[in-house]
N, C-alpha and C. Protein backbone atom coordinates (compact mmCIF):
# COMPACT_ATOMS: atom_id res chain seq x y z
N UNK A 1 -17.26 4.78 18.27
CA UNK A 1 -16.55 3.73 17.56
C UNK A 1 -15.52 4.29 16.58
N UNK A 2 -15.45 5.49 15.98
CA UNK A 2 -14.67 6.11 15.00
C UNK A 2 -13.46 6.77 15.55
N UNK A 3 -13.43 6.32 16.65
CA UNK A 3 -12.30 7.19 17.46
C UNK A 3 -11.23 6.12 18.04
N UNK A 4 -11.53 5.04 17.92
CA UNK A 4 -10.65 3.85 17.92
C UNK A 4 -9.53 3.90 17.22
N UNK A 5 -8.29 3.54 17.01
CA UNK A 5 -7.36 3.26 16.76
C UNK A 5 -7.47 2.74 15.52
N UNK A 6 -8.63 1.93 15.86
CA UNK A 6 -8.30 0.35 14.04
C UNK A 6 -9.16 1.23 13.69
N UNK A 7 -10.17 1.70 13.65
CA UNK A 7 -10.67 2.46 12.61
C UNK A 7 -10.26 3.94 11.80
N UNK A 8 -9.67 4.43 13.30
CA UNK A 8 -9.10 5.73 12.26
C UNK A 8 -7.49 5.24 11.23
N UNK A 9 -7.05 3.63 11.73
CA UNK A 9 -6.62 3.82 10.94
C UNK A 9 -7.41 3.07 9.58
N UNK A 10 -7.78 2.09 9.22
CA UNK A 10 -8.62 1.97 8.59
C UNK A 10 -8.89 2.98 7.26
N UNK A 11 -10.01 3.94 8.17
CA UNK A 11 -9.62 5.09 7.79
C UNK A 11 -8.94 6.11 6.99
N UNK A 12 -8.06 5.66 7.67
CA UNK A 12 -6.46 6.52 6.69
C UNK A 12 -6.49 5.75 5.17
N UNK A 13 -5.96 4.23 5.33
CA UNK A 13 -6.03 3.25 4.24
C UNK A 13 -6.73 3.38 3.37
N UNK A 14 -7.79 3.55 3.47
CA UNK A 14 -9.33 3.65 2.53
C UNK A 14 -8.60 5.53 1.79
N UNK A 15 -8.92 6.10 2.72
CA UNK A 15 -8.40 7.71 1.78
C UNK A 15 -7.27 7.65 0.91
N UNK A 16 -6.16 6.90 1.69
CA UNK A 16 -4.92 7.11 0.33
C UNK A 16 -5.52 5.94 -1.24
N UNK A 17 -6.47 4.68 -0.75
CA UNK A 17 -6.44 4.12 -1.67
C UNK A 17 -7.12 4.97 -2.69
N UNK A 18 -8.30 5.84 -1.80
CA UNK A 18 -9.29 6.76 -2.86
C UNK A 18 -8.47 7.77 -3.92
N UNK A 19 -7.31 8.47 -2.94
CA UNK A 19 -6.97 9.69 -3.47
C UNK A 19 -5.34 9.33 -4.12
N UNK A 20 -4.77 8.49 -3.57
CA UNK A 20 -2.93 8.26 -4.37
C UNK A 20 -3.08 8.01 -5.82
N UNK A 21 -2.76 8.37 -6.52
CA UNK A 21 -2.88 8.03 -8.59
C UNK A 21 -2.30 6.89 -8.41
N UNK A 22 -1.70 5.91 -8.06
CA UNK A 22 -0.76 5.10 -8.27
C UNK A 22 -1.89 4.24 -8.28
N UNK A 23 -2.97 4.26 -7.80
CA UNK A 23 -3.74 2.91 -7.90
C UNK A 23 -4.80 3.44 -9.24
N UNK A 24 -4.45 4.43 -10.14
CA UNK A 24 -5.29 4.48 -11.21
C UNK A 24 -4.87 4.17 -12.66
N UNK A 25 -3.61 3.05 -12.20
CA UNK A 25 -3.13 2.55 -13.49
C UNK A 25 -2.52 1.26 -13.44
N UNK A 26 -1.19 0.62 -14.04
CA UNK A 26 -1.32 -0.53 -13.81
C UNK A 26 -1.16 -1.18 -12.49
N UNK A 27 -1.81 -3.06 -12.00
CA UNK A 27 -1.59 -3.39 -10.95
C UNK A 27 -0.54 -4.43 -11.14
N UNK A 28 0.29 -4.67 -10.54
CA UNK A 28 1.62 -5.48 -10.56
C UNK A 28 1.43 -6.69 -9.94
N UNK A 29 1.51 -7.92 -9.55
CA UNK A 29 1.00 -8.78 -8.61
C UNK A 29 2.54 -10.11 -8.68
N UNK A 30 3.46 -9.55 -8.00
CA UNK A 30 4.56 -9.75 -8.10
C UNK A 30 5.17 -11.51 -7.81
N UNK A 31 6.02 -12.29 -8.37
CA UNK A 31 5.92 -13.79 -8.05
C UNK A 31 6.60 -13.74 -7.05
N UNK A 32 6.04 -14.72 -5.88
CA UNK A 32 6.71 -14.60 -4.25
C UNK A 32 6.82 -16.15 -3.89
N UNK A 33 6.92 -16.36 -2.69
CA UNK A 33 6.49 -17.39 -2.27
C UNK A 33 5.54 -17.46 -1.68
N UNK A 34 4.66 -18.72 -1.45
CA UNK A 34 3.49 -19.12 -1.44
C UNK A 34 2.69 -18.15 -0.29
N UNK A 35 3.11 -17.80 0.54
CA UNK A 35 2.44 -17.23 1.77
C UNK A 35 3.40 -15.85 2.18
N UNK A 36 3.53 -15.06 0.74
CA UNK A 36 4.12 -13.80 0.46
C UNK A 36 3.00 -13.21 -1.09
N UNK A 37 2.30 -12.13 -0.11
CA UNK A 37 1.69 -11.42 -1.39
C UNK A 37 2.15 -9.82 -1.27
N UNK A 38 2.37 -9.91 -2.84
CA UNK A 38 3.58 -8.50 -2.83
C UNK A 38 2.68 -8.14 -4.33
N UNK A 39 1.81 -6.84 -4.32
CA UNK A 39 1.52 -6.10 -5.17
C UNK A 39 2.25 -4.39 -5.13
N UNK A 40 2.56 -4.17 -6.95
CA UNK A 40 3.23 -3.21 -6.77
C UNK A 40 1.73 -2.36 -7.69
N UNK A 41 1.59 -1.12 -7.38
CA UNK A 41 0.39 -0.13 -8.28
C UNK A 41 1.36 1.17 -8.48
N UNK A 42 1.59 1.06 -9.63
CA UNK A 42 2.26 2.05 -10.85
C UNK A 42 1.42 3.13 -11.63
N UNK A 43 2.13 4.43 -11.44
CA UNK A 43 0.87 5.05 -12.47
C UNK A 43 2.11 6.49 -12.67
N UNK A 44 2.46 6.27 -13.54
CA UNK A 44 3.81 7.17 -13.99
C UNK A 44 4.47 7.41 -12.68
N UNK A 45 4.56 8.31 -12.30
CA UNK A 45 5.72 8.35 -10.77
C UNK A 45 5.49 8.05 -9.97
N UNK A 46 3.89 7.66 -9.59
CA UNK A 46 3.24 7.53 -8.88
C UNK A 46 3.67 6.05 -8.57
N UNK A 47 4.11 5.42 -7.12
CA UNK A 47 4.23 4.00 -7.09
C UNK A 47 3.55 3.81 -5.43
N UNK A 48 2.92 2.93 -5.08
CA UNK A 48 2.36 2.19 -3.75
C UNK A 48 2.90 0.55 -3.83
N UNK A 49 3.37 0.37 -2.75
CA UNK A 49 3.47 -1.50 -2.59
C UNK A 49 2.99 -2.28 -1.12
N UNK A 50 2.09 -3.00 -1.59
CA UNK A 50 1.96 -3.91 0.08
C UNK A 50 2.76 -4.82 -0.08
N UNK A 51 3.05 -4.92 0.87
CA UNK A 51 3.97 -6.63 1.17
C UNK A 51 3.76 -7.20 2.25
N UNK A 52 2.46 -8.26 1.79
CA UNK A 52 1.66 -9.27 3.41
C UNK A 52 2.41 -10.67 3.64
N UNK A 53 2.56 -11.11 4.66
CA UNK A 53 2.88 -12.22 5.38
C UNK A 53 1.88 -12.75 5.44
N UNK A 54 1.28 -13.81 4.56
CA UNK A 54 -0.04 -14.81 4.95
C UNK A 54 -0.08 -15.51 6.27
N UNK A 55 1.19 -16.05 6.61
CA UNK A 55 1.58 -17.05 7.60
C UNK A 55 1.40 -15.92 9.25
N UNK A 56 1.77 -14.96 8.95
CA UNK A 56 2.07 -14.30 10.74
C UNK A 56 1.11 -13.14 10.38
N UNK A 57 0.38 -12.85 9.03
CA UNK A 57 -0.76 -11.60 9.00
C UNK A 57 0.45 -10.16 9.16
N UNK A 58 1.27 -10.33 8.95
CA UNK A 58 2.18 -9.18 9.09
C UNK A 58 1.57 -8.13 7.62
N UNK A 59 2.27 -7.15 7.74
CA UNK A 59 2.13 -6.72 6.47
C UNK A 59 2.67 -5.27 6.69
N UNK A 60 3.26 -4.64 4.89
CA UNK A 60 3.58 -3.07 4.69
C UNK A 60 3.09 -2.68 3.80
N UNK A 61 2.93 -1.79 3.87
CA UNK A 61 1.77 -0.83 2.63
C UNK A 61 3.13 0.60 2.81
N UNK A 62 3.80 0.60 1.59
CA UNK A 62 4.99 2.32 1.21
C UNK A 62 4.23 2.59 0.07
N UNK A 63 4.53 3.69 0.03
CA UNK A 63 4.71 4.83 -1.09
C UNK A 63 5.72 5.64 -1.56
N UNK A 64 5.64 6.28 -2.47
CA UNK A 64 6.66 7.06 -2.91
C UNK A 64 6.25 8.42 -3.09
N UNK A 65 7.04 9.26 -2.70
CA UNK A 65 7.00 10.76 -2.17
C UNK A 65 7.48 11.63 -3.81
N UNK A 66 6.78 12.02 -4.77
CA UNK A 66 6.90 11.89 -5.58
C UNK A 66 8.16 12.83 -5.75
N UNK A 67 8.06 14.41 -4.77
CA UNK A 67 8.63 15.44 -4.65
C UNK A 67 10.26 15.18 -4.43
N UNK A 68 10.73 13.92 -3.26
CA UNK A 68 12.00 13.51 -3.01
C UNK A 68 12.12 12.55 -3.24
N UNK A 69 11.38 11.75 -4.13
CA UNK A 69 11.60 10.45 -4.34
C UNK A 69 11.98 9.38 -3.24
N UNK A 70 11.85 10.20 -2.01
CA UNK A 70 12.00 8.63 -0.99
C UNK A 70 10.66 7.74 -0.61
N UNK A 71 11.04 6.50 -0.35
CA UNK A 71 9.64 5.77 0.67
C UNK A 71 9.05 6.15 1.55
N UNK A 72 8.31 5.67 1.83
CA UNK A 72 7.27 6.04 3.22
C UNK A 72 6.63 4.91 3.41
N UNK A 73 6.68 4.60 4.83
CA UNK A 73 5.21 3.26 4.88
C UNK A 73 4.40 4.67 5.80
N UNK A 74 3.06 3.86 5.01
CA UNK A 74 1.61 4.29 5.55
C UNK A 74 1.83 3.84 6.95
C-alpha cells in the first residue's frame, strides 16, 4: 500500500509540513471568495502557500527556495 502514488505522495506533504520552518510561525488565512481557501505560513524567510478550489477540489501547495528566492509547487 505505501508504494502507491497517493500515498507516497501524501507522504511527501506530511514531511515538508513536519520539517519546512515556515509552518513554525505565523498562519495567514487570507480573504477570498467563498469557495477559495488561500493560507499563507510565514516564519522569517521562510514562506509556504496553499491555494484550494472548494468547488472543483483543485488545489496548490508553493514554497519558497530560501537560497534563490524563487517558488516551487510541492
Amino acid at each position: 500500500e505505501v508504494k502507491k502514488p497517493v500515498v507516497k505522495k501524501l507522504g511527501k506533504l506530511m514531511r515538508f509540513r513536519n520539517e519546512y520552518p515556515a509552518f513554525d510561525d505565523a498562519c495567514i488565512v487570507e480573504d477570498t471568495d467563498d469557495h477559495i481557501l488561500r493560507i499563507h505560513r510565514v516564519n522569517g524567510q521562510y514562506e509556504a502557500k496553499l491555494e484550494a478550489n472548494l468547488k472543483d477540489y483543485q488545489y496548490t501547495i508553493t514554497y519558497r527556495d530560501t537560497k534563490t528566492g524563487k517558488w516551487y509547487e510541492l
